[in-house]
Protein backbone atom coordinates (compact mmCIF):
# COMPACT_ATOMS: atom_id res chain seq x y z
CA UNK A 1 21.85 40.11 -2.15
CA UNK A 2 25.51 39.82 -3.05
CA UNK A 3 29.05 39.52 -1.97
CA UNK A 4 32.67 40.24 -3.75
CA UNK A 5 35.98 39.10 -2.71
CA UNK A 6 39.40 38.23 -3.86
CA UNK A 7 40.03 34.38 -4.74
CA UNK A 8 43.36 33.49 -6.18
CA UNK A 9 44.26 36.59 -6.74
CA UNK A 10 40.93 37.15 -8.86
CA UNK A 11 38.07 39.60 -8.20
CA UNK A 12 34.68 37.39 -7.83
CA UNK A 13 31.63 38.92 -8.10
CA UNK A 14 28.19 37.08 -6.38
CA UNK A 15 24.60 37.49 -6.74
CA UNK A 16 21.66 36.02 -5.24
CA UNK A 17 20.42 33.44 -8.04
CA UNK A 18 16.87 34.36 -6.70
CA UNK A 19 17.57 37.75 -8.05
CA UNK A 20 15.50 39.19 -10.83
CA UNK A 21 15.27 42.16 -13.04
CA UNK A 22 16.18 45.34 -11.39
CA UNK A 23 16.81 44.05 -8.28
CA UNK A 24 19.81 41.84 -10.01
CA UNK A 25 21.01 44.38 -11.95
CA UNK A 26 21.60 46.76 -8.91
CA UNK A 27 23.37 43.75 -6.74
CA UNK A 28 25.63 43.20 -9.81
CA UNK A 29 26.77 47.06 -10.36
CA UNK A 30 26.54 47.54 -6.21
CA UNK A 31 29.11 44.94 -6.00
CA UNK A 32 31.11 46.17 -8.81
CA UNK A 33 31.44 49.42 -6.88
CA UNK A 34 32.80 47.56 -4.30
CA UNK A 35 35.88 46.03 -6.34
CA UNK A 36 36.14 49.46 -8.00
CA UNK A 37 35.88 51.70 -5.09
CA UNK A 38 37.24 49.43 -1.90
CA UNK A 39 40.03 47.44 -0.92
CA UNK A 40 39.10 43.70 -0.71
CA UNK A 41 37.50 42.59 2.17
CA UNK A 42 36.27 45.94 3.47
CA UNK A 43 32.91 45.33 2.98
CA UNK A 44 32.96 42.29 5.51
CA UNK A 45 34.33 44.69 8.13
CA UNK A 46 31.26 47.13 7.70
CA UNK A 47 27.96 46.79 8.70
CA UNK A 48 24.83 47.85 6.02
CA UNK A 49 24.45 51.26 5.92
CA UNK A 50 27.92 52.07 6.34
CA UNK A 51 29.60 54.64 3.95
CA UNK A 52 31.35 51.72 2.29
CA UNK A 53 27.84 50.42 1.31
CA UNK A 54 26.60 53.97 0.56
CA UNK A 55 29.81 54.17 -1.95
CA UNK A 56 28.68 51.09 -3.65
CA UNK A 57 24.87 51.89 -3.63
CA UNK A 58 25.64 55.27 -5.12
CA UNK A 59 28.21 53.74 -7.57
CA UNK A 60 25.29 51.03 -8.38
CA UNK A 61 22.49 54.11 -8.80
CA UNK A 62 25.00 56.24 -11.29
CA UNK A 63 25.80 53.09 -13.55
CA UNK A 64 21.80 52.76 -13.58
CA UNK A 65 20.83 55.98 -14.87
CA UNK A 66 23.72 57.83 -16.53
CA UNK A 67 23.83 61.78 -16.36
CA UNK A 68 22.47 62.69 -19.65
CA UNK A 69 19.13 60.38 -19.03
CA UNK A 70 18.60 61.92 -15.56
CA UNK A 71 18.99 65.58 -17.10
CA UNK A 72 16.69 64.59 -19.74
CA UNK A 73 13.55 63.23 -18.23
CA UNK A 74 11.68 63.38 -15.27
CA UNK A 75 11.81 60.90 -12.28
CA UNK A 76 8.33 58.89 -13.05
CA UNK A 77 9.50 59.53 -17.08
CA UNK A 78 12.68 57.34 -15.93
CA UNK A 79 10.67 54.78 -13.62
CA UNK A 80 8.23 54.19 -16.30
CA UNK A 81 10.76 54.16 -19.31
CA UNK A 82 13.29 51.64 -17.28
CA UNK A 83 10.96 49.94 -15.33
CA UNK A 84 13.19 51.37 -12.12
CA UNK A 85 11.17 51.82 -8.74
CA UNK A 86 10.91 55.52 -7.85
CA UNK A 87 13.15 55.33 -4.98
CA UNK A 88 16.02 54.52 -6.93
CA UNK A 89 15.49 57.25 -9.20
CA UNK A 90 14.96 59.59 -6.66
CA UNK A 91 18.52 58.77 -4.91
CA UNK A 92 20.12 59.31 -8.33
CA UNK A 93 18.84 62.74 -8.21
CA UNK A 94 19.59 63.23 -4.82
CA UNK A 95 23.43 62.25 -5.39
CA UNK A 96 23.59 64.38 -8.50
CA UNK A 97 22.23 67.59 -6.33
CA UNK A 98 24.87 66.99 -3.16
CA UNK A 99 27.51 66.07 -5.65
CA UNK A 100 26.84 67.21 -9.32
CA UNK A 101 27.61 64.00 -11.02
């Protein structure tokens, strides 16, 4: 759905133009995590499902739904309220019950 790398000394971000909604908005912050959180290149070296994409889906999931909304309401509150499919919701809680953030 996306891809970052290094040109020119630049970090460039990609996203699938078919991309809507959601969907987009989760490429664009999972491939942020990826210039944040990893060397350049890395990703290309990993297969999906790797903890490098884990990193940068759990990066992507936090930037989504900040702490204070997930403490306030409850997961179908936050589906409904965002428009955000349940699963996504439910891995935010998931990574703020294994790691407390």
């Amino acid at each position: 759905a996306g891809a970052s790398f290094k040109r020119q000394g630049h970090n460039v971000i990609w996203i699938n133009e078919r991309l809507r909604g959601t969907a987009r908005m989760f490429a664009s912050f999972h491939e942020l995590g990826h210039v944040i959180l990893h060397p350049p290149g890395i990703q290309f070296f990993h297969a999906y499902g790797s903890i490098v994409d884990d990193e940068a889906n759990a990066f992507a999931a936090c930037a989504m739904i900040p702490l204070p909304v997930l403490l306030r309401f409850g997961v179908t509150e936050i589906a409904e309220n965002y428009d955000y499919p349940l699963s996504l919701v439910a891995e935010r809680l998931r990574i703020y019950d294994r790691w407390g953030f």
